[in-house]
Protein backbone atom coordinates (compact mmCIF):
# COMPACT_ATOMS: atom_id res chain seq x y z
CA UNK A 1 0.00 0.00 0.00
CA UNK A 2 3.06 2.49 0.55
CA UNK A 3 2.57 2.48 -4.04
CA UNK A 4 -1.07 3.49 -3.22
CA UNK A 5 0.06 6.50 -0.80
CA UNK A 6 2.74 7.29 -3.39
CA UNK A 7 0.46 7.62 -6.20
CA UNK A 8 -1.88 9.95 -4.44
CA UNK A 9 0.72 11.86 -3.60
CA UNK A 10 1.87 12.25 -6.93
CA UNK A 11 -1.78 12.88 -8.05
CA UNK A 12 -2.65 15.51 -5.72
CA UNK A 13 1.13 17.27 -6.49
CA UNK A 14 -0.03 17.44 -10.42
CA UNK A 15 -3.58 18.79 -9.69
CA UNK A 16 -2.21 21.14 -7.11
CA UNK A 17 -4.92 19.35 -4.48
CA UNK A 18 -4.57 19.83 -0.95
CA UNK A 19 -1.03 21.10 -1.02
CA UNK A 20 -2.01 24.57 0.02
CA UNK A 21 -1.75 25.41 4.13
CA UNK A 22 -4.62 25.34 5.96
CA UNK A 23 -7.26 27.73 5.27
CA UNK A 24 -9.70 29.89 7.41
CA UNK A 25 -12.35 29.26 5.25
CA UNK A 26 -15.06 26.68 4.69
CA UNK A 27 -14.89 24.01 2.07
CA UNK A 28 -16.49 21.21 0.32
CA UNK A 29 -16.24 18.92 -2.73
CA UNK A 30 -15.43 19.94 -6.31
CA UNK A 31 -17.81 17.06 -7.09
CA UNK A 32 -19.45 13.58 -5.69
CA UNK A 33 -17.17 10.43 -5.91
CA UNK A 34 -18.21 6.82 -4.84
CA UNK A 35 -16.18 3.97 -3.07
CA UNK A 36 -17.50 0.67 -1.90
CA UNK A 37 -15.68 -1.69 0.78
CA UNK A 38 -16.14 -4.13 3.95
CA UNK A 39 -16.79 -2.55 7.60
CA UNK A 40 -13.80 -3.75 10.31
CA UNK A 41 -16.17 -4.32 12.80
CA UNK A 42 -19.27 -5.49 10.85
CA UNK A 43 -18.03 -7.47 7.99
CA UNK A 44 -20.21 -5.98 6.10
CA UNK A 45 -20.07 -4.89 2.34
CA UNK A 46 -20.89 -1.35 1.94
CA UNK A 47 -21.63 1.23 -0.91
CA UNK A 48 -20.10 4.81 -0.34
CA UNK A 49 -20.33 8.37 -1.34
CA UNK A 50 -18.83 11.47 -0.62
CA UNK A 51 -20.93 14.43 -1.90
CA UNK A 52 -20.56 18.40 -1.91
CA UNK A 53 -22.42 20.59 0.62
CA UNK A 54 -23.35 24.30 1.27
CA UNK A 55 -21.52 27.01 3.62
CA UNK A 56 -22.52 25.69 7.36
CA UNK A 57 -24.07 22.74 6.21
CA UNK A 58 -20.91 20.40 8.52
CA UNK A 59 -20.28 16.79 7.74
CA UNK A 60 -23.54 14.71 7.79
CA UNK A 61 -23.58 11.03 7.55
CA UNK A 62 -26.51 10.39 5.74
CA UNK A 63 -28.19 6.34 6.24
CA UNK A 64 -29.67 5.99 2.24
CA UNK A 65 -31.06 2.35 3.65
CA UNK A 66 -33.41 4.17 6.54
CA UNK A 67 -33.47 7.67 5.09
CA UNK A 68 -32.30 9.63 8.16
CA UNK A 69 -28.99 11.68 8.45
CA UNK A 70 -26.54 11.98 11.57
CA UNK A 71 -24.42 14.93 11.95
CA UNK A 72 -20.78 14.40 12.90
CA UNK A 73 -21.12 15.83 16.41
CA UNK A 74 -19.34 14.48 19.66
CA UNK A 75 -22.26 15.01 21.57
CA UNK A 76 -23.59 11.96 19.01
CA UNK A 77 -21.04 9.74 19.36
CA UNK A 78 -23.07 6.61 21.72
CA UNK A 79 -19.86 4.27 21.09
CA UNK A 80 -16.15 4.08 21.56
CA UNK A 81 -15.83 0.30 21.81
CA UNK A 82 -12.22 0.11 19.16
CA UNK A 83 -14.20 2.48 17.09
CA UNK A 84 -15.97 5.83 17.31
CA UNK A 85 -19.51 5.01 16.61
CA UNK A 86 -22.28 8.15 15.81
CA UNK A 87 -26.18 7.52 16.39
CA UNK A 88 -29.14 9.60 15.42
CA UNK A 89 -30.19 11.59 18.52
CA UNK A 90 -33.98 10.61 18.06
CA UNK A 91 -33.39 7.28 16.52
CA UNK A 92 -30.46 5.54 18.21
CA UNK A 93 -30.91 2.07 16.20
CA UNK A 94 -29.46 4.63 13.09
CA UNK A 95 -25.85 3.81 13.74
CA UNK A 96 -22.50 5.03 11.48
CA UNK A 97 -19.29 3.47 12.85
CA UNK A 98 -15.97 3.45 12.61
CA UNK A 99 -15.81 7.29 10.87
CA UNK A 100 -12.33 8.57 12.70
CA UNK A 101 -10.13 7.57 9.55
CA UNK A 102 -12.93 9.71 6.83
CA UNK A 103 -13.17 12.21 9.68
CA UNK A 104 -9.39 12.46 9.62
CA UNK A 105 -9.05 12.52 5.91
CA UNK A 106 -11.39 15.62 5.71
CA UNK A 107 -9.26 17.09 8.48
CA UNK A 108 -6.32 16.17 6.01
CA UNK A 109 -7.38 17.72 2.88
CA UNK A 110 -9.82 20.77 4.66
CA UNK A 111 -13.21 19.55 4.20
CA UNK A 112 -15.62 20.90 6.78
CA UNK A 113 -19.26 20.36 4.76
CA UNK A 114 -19.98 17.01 2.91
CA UNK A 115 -23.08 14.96 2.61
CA UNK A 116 -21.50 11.22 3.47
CA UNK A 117 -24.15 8.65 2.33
CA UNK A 118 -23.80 4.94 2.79
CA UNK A 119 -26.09 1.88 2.82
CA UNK A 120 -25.35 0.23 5.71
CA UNK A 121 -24.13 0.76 9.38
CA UNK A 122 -20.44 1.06 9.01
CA UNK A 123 -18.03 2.99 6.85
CA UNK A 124 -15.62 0.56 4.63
CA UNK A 125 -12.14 0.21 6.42
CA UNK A 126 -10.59 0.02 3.56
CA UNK A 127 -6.45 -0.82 4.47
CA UNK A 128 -7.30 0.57 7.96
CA UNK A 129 -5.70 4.05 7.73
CA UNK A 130 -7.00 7.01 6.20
CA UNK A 131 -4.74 7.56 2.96
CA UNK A 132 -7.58 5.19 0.60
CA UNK A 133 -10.08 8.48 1.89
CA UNK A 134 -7.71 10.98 0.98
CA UNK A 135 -7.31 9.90 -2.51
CA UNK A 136 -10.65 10.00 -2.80
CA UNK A 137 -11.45 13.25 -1.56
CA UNK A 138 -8.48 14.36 -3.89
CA UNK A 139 -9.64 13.01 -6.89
CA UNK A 140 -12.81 14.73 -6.42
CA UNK A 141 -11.57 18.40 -6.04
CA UNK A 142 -11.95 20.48 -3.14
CA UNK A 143 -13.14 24.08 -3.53
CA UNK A 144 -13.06 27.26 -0.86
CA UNK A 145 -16.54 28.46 0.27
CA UNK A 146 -17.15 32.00 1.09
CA UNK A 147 -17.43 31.90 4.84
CA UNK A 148 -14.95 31.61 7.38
CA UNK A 149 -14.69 28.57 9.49
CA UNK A 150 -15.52 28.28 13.18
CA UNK A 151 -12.40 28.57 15.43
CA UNK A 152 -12.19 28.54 18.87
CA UNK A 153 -9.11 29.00 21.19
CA UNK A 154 -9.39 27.16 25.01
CA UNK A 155 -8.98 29.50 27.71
CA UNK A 156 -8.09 27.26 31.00
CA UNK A 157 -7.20 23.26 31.12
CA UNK A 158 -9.30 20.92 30.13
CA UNK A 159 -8.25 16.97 31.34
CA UNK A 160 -10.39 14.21 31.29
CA UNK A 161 -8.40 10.83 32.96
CA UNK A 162 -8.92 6.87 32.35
CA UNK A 163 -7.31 3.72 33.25
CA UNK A 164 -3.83 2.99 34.06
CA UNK A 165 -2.72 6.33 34.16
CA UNK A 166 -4.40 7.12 30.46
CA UNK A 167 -5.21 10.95 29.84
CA UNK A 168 -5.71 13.54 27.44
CA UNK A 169 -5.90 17.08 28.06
CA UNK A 170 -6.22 20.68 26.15
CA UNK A 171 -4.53 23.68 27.49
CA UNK A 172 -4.10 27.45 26.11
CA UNK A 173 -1.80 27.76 23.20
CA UNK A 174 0.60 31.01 23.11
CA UNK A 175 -0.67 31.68 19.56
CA UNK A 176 -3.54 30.91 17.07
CA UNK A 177 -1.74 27.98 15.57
CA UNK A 178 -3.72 25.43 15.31
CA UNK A 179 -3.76 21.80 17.38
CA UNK A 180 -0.02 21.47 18.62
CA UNK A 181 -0.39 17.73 19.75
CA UNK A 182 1.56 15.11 21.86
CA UNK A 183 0.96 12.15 22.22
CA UNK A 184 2.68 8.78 23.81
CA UNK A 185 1.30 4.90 23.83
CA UNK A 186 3.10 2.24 26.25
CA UNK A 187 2.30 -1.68 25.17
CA UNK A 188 3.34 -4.78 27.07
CA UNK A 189 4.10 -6.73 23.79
CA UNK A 190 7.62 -6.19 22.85
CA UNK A 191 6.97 -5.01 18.84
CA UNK A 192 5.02 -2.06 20.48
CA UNK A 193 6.27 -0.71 23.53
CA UNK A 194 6.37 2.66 24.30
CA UNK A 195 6.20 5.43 21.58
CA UNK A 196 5.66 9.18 21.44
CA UNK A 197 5.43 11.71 19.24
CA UNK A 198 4.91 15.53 18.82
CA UNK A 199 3.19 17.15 15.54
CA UNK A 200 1.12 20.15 14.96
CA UNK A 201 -1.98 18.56 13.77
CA UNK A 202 -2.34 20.18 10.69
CA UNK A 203 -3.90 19.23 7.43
CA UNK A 204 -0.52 18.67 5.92
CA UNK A 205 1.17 17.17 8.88
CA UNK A 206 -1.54 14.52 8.94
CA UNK A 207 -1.61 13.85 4.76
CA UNK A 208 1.96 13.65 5.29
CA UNK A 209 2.73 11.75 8.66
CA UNK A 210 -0.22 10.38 9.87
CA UNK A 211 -2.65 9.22 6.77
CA UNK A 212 -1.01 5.62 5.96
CA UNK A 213 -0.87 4.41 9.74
CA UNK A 214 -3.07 1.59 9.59
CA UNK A 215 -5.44 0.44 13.09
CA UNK A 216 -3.38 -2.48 14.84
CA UNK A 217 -4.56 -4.95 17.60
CA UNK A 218 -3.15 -8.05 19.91
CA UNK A 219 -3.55 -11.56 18.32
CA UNK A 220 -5.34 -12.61 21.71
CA UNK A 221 -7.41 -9.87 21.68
CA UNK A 222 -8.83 -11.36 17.77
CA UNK A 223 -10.70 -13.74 19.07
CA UNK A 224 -12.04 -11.57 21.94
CA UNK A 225 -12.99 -9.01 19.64
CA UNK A 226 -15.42 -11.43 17.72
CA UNK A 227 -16.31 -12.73 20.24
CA UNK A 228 -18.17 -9.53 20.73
CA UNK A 229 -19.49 -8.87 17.78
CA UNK A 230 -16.31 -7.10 16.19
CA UNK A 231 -13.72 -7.44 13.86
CA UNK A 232 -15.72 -9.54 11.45
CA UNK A 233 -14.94 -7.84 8.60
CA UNK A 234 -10.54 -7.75 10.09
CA UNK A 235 -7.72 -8.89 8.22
CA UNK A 236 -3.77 -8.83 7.74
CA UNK A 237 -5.08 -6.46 4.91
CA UNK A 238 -6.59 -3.79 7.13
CA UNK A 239 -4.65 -4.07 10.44
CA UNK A 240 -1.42 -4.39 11.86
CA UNK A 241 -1.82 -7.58 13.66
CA UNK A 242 1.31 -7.95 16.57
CA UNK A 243 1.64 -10.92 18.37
CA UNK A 244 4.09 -10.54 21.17
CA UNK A 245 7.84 -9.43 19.67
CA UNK A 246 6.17 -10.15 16.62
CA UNK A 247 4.49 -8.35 13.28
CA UNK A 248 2.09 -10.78 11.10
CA UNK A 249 2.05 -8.92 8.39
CA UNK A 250 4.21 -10.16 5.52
CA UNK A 251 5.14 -6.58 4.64
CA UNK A 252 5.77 -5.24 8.11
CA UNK A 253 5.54 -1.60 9.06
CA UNK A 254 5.09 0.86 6.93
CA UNK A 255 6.32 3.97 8.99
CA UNK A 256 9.02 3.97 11.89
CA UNK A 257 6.46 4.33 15.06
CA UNK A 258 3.33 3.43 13.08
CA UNK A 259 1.50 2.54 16.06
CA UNK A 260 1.59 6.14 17.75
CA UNK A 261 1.22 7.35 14.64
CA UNK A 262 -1.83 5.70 14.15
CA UNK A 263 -2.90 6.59 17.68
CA UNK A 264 -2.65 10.35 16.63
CA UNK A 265 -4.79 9.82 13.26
CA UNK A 266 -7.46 8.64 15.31
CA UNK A 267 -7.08 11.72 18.04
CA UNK A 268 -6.91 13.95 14.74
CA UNK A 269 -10.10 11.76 13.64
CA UNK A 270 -11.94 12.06 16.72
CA UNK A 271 -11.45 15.74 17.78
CA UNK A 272 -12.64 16.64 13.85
CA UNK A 273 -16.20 16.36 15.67
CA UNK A 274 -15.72 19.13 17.60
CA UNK A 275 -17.14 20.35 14.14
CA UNK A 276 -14.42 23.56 14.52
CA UNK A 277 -11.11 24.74 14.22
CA UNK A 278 -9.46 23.94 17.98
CA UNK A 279 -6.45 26.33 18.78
CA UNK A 280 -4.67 24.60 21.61
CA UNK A 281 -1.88 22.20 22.78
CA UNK A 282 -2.67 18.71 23.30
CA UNK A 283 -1.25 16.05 25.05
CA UNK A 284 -2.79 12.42 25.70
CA UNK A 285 -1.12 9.49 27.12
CA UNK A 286 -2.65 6.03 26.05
CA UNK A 287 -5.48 7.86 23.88
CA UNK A 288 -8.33 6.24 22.95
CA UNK A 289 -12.18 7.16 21.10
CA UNK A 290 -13.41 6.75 24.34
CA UNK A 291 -11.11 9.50 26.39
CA UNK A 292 -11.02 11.42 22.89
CA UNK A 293 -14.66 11.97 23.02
CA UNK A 294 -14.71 12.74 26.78
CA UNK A 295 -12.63 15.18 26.16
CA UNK A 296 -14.89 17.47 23.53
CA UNK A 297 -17.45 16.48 26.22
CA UNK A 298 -15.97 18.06 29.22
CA UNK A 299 -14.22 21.30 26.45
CA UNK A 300 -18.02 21.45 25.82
CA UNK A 301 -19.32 21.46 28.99
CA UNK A 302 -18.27 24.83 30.07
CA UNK A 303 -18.49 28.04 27.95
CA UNK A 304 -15.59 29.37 30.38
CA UNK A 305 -13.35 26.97 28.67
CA UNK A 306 -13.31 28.33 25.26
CA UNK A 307 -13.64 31.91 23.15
CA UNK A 308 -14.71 32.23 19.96
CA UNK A 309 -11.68 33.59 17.32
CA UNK A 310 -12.38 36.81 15.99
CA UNK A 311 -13.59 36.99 12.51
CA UNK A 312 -14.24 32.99 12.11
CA UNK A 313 -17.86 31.71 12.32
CA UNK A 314 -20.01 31.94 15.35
CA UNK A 315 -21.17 28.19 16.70
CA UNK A 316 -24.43 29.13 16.86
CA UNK A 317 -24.40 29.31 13.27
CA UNK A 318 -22.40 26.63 12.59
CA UNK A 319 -23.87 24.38 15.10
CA UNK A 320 -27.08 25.85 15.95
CA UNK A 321 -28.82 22.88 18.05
CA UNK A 322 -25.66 21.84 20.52
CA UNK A 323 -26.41 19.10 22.67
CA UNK A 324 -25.88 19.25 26.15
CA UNK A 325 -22.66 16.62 27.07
């Protein structure tokens, strides 16, 4: 797959797509492109498409096989369980999961307003990272919008705390720069052990460093995992699968520190439902969609924790029905 993340590369240099640094203004599609693939978690085969939408209009999963649409929202997100699942808020049986690696890929190439339609309750996982989603997105085109983007800056800490010393927290940045992000993972088995690493999380540093990170997961864990219900749909194709000192894929690695690399795509995945433009430093410690989303939750849960950035969009315009957390 490092041919595939080439190519796209080498696309999206020729048509001058999603090269440019990040804008403060809205986008969308140039035009609707189609994809179809097999959910992780599911197993299940499932149609795709990514379609254009208007100034404010966000990024809205839309269910074409029970006609209702979800918006990408943290305050909708009613699963964390290996993925980040989204529900509809008066019809919880309409379920989207495992949307960090598309959310990702818009935060990648600047998309904040597309209609995502699929026919069936979970997005394809294609190799497990987000660089299939990219290409996508770059062979269709992105265009600027005339309105600015919502941005807000966080005023005072923000930590939300798990398990064995897991956390994640937000804290004031010095300037209006973005996500500045840190984040380490510690594994018992040997092939992973303890990683870190440090990027601002912009659109290019995730296209660039972050997009062909593929999910991973513990051989004893597989049978766990279907056990429940999940990973029906898993392979050596679409996860790094690590069995001790081990790597079962034939290939290997793809990056040096995939894993925490992979680990950030999802935090980049899974913050992109804030639905805005965070300016803040972040730093997490054994991340995962469940802590990610707790921590939008508790940002969220006190207007004393963030300001609105002069001259971007207000989120009552942007967002105007915010759940509660």
């Amino acid at each position: 797959m490092d041919g595939f993340h080439h190519g796209a590369t080498l696309y999206a240099q020729a048509n001058g797509l999603g090269l440019t640094p990040d804008s403060t203004t809205q986008a969308t599609l140039k035009a609707a492109i189609d994809c179809v693939g097999t959910g992780l978690h599911s197993g299940h085969r499932v149609s795709l498409t990514l379609r254009p939408a208007p100034i404010d209009h966000g990024i809205v999963f839309r269910r074409r096989d029970l006609g209702l649409d979800i918006p990408a929202r943290f305050d909708h997100v009613v699963d964390t369980r290996l993925c980040t699942v989204l529900a509809h808020p008066e019809a919880p049986q309409a379920r989207v999961a495992t949307i960090e690696h598309l959310m990702a890929a818009f935060a990648a190439t600047g998309i904040t307003n597309a209609l995502v339609e699929l026919d069936g309750p979970e997005l394809p996982i294609h190799d497990g990272s987000a660089q299939n989603f990219i290409f996508l997105i770059d062979c269709a085109g992105t265009v600027a919008q005339e309105a600015p983007r919502p941005a807000i800056a966080v005023m005072r800490p923000v930590r939300v705390e798990g398990e064995d010393g897991a956390f994640a927290e937000l804290t004031p940045s010095h300037a209006l720069a973005g996500l500045e992000a840190e984040v380490a993972i510690e594994f018992a088995a040997p092939a992973i052990g303890a990683q870190s690493l440090a990027l601002p999380l912009t659109g290019a540093a995730i296209r660039q460093e972050l997009a062909a990170a593929r999910t991973f997961c513990l051989l004893q864990e597989v049978e766990a995992m279907q056990a429940a219900g999940l990973a029906r749909g898993g392979s050596l194709d679409n996860a790094v699968v690590v069995d001790n000192d081990r790597i079962l894929n034939p290939a290997g690695l793809r990056r040096e520190r995939e894993f925490v690399r992979h680990k950030m795509l999802d935090v980049a995945g899974d913050l992109a439902l804030a639905g805005v433009t965070l300016h803040a430093t972040l730093r997490a410690r054994k991340p995962g969609h469940a802590l990610n989303n707790q921590l939008l939750r508790a940002l969220f849960s006190d207007p004393a924790n963030w300001r609105q950035v002069e001259g971007t969009r207000p989120l009552d315009v942007a967002r105007p029905k915010y759940a509660k957390a």
